[in-house]
Protein backbone atom coordinates (compact mmCIF):
# COMPACT_ATOMS: atom_id res chain seq x y z
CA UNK A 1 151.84 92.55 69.56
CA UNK A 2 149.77 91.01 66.86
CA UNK A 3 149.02 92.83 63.65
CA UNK A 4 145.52 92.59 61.86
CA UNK A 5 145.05 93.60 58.76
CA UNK A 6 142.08 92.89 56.76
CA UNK A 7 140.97 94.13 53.45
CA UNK A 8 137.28 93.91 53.38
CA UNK A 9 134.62 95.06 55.92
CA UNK A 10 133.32 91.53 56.97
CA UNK A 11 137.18 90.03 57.36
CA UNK A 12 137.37 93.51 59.83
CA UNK A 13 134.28 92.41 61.62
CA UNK A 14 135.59 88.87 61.60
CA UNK A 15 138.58 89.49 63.25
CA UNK A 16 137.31 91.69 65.79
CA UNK A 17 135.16 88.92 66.74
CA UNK A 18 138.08 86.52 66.90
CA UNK A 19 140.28 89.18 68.95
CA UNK A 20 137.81 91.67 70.88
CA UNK A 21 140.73 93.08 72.34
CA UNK A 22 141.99 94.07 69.87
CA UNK A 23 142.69 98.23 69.00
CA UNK A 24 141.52 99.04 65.87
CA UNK A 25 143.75 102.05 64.20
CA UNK A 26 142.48 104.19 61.34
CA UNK A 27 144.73 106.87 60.59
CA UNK A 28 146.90 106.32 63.92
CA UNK A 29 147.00 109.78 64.53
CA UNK A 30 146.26 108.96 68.45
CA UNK A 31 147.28 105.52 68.54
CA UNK A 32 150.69 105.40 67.14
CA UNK A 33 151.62 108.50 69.85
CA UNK A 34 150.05 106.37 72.89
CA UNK A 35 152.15 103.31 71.44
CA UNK A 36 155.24 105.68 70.87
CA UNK A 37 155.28 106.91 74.28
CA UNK A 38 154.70 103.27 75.81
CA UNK A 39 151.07 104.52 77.36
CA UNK A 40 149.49 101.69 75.50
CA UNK A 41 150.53 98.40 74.45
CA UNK A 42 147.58 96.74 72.95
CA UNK A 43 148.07 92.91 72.47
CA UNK A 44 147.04 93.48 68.85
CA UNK A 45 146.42 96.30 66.46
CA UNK A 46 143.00 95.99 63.85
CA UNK A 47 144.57 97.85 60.66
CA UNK A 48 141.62 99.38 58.82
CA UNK A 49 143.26 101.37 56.34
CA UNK A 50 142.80 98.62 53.42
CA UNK A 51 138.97 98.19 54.02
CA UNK A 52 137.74 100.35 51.10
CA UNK A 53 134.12 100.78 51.98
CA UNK A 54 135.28 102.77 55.08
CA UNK A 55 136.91 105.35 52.93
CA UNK A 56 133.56 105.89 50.94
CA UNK A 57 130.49 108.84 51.70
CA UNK A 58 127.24 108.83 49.52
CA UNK A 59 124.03 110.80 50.08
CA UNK A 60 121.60 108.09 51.39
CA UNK A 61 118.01 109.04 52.00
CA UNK A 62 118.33 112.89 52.83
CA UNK A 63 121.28 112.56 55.13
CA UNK A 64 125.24 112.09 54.42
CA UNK A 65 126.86 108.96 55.07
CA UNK A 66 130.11 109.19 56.10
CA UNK A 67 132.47 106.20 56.02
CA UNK A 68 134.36 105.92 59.48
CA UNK A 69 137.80 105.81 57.01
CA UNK A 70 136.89 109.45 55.89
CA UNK A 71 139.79 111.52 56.18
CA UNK A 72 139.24 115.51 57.44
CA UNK A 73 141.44 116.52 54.62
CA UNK A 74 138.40 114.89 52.46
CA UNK A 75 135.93 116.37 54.67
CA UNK A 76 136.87 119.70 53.93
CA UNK A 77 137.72 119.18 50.23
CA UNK A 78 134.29 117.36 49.01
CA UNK A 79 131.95 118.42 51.73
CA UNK A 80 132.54 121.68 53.08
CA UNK A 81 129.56 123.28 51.55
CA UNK A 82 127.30 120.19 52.20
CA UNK A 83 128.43 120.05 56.23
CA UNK A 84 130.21 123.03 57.07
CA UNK A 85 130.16 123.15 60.42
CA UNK A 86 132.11 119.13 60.38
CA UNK A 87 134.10 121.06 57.72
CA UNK A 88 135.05 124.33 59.82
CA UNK A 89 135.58 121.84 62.49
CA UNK A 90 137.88 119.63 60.52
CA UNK A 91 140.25 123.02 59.23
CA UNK A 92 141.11 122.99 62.93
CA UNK A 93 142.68 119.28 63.22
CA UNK A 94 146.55 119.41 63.49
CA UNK A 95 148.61 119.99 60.81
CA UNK A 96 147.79 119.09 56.44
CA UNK A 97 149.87 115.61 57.58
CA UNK A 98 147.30 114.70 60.36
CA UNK A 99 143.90 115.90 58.37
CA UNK A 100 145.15 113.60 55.39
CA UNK A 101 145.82 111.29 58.08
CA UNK A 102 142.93 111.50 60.85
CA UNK A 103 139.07 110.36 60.38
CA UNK A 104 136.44 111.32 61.67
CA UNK A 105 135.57 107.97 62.51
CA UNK A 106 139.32 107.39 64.61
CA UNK A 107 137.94 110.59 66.30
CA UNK A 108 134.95 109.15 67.31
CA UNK A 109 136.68 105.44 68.42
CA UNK A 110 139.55 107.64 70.92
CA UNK A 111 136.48 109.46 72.56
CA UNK A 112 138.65 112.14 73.82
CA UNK A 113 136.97 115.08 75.59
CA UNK A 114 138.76 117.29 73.44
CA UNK A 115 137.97 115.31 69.70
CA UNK A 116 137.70 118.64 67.45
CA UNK A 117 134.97 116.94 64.91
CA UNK A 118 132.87 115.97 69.02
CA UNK A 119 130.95 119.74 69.12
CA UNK A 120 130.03 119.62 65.48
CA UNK A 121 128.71 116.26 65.26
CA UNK A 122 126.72 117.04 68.65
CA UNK A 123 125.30 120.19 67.22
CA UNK A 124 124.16 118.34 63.99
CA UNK A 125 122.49 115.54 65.76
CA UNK A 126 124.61 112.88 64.06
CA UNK A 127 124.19 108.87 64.72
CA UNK A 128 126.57 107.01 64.81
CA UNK A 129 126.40 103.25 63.03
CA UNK A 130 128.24 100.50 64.62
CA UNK A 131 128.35 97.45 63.45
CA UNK A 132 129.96 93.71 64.54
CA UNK A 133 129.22 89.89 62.99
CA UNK A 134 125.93 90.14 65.06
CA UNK A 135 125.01 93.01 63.27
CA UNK A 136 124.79 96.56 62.96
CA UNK A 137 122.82 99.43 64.62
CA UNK A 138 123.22 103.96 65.01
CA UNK A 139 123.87 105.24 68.38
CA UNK A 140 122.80 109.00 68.86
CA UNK A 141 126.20 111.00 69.20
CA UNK A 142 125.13 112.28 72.11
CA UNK A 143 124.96 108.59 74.03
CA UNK A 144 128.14 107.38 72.59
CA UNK A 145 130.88 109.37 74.58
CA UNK A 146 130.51 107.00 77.96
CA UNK A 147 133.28 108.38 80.12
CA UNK A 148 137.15 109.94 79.05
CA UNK A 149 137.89 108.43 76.37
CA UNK A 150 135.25 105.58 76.96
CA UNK A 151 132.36 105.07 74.34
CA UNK A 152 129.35 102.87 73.52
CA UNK A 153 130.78 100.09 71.54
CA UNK A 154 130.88 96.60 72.68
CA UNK A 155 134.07 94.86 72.79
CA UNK A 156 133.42 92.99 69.25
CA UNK A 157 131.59 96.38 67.27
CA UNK A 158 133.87 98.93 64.83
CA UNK A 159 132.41 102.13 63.85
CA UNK A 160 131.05 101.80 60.45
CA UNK A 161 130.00 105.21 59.71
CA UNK A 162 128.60 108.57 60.84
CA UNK A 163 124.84 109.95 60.11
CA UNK A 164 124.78 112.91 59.62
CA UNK A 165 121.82 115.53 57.90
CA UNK A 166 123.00 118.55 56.08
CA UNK A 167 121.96 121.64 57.84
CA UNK A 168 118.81 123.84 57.04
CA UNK A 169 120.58 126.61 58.40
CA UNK A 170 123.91 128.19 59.29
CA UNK A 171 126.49 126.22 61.02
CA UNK A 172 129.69 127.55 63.58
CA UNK A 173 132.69 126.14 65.02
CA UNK A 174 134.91 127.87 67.42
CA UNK A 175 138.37 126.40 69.36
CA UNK A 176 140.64 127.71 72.18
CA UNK A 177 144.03 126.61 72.02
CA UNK A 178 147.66 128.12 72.83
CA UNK A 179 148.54 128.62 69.18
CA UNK A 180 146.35 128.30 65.85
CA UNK A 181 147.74 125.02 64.52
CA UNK A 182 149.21 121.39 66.28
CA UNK A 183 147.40 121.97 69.18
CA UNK A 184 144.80 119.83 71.84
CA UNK A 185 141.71 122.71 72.31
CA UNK A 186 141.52 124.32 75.39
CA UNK A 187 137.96 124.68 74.85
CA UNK A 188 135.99 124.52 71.92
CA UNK A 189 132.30 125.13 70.89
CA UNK A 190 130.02 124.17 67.92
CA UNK A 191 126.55 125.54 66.76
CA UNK A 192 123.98 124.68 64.27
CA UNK A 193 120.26 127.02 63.57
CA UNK A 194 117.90 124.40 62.53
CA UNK A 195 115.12 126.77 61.02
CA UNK A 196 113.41 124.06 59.49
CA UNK A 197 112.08 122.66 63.08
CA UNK A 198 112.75 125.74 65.16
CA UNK A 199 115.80 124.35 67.29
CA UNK A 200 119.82 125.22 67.85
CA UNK A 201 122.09 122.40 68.12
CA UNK A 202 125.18 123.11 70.59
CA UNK A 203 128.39 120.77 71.28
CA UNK A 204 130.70 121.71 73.51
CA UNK A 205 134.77 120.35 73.93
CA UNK A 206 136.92 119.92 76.34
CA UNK A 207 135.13 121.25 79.03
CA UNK A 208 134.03 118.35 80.69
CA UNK A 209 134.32 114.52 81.28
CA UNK A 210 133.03 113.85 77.92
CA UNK A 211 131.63 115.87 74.84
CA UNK A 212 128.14 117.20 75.87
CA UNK A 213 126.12 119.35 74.56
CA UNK A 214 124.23 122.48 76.25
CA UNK A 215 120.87 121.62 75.92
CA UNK A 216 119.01 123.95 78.33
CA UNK A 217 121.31 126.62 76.63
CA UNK A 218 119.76 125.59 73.02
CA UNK A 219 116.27 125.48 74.20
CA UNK A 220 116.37 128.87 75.59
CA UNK A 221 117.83 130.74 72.50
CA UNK A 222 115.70 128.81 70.08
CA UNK A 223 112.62 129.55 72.18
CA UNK A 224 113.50 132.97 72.64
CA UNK A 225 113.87 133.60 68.50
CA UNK A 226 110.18 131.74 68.39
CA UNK A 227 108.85 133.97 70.96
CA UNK A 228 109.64 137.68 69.52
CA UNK A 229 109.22 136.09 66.18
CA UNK A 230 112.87 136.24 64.69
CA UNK A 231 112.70 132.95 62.98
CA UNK A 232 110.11 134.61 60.36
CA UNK A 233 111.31 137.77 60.59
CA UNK A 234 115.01 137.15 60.72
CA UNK A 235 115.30 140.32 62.55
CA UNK A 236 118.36 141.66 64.70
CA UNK A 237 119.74 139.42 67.03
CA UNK A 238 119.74 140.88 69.82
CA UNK A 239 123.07 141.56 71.96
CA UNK A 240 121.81 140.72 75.37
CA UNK A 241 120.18 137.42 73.53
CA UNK A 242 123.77 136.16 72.50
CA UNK A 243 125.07 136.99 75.74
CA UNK A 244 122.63 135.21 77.54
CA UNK A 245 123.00 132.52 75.53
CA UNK A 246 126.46 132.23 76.23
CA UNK A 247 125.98 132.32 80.05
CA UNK A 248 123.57 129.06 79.99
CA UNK A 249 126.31 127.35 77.63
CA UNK A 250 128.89 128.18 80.77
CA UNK A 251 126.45 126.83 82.60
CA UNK A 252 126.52 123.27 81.34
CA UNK A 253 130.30 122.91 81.10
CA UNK A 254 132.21 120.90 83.42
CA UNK A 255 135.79 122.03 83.06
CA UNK A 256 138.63 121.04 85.10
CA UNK A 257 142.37 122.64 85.80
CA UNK A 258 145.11 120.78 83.78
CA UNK A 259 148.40 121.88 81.38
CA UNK A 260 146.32 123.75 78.48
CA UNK A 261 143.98 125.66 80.85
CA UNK A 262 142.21 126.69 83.70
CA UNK A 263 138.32 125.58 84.47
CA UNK A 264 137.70 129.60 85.02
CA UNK A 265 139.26 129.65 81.53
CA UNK A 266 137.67 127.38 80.09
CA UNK A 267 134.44 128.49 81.28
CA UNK A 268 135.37 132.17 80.10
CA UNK A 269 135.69 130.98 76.61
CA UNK A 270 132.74 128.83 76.61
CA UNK A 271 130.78 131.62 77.14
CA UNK A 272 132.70 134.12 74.71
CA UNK A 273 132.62 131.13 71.84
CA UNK A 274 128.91 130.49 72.39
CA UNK A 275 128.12 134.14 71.71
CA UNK A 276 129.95 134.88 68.97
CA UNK A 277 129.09 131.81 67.18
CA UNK A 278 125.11 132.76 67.86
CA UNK A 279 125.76 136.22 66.73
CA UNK A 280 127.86 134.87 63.74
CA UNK A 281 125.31 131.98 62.53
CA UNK A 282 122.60 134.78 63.06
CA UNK A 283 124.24 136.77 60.45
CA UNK A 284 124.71 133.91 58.06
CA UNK A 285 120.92 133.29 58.68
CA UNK A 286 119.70 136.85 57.75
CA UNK A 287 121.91 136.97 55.04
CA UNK A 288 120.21 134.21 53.67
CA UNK A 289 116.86 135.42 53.08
């Protein structure tokens, strides 16, 4: 197996040009354990770790841009209050070893139905910029997950960085998993108000072939908060709201029966995450007035 291992972004375009086959690894967190257990053998590995403008983030026009080399443990440190639900998201990943370790951006390359940062980037409406010598252009999170563990980059493109706009409003993440820490989610959930345009943004995990999110699901609970007024108001959510809510978020799942779960599980929790992180967000937003 060949080893890449360039030290500026163009050289790491370059050679991905030169060798399209080849797997980049960012913090190895998922590669190094397929490799390990002989489930991949790539016939050459694209280090990125030395390509310093993939570690950097910078405001940029109203919205964050975050460098595909971003680790979590970074995430949570120097943006938690700017994008908390990526942050509450990111608290979730592994152990402190693998957060120091994993990126957001590795996250995004695996694909993995189950990615923990997948429900809060979907919820946030992130892009996602790719970029290869012919070029760069953003892909809408919610058109890059293709199939399991399948995604919209062409064989010569690397993820350069993730879009992302801070939230006008309160931001949830929820996860199902056998234990609290070191664990693949069951099921997980993510939810973001957007007040400032009158929608919810929803991601849901592990729950179906891909990350989706639950569209119909956010259009019903942010028309219902237009329609008795709640936005202005910021009135009582009501119980039977949340709970409805949660139903339509069952609704667009997909699960299926593995070793971590059940699809009736998984649907159970869908439906139990999806309501409290309503009711929870709800509280943030009346808090907030």
């Amino acid at each position: 197996m060949d080893f890449l291992a360039p030290t500026t972004w163009a050289d790491a375009l370059a050679a991905k040009a030169e060798h399209p086959d080849a797997l980049p690894v960012a913090g190895g967190t998922d590669v190094m354990v397929e490799i390990n257990f002989d489930h991949r053998r790539p016939p050459a590995l694209l280090d990125l770790t030395r390509v310093p403008e993939l570690r950097e983030w910078a405001p940029e026009g109203g919205r964050i841009r975050l460098g595909a080399g971003v680790t979590y443990a970074r995430v949570i440190d120097e943006l938690g209050a700017t994008l908390p639900g990526l942050a509450m998201a990111a608290r979730t990943v592994g152990s402190p070893q693998i957060r120091n370790r994993g990126t957001v951006g590795g996250n995004l390359g695996a694909a993995s139905p189950a990615g923990d940062s997948h429900p809060a980037l979907l919820a946030a409406d992130a892009e996602v910029e790719v970029a290869s010598v012919r070029g760069s252009r953003t892909v809408p999170v919610a058109e890059f997950f293709t199939g399991v563990k399948r995604n919209a980059l062409a064989p010569d493109e690397l993820i350069a960085a993730v879009w992302i706009t801070p939230p006008a409003g309160p931001q949830q993440f929820s996860k199902i998993g056998t234990r609290n820490a070191m664990v693949i989610a069951v099921s997980a959930f993510g939810l973001a108000l957007h007040p400032d345009r009158r929608a919810v943004g929803t991601g849901i995990g592990s729950a179906a072939p891909t990350p989706r999110r639950a569209v119909a699901a956010g259009e019903y609970l942010a028309g219902e908060l237009e329609a008795a007024g709640l936005w202005e108001s910021r009135g009582e959510l009501p119980e039977g709201l949340a709970v409805e809510f949660g139903r339509r978020v069952r609704d667009a799942a997909a699960p299926i029966d593995d070793v971590r779960g059940t699809a009736a599980y998984r649907l159970h929790t869908l439906s139990v995450m999806a309501r409290r992180a309503a009711t929870w967000a709800w509280t943030d937003y009346r808090s907030a007035a």
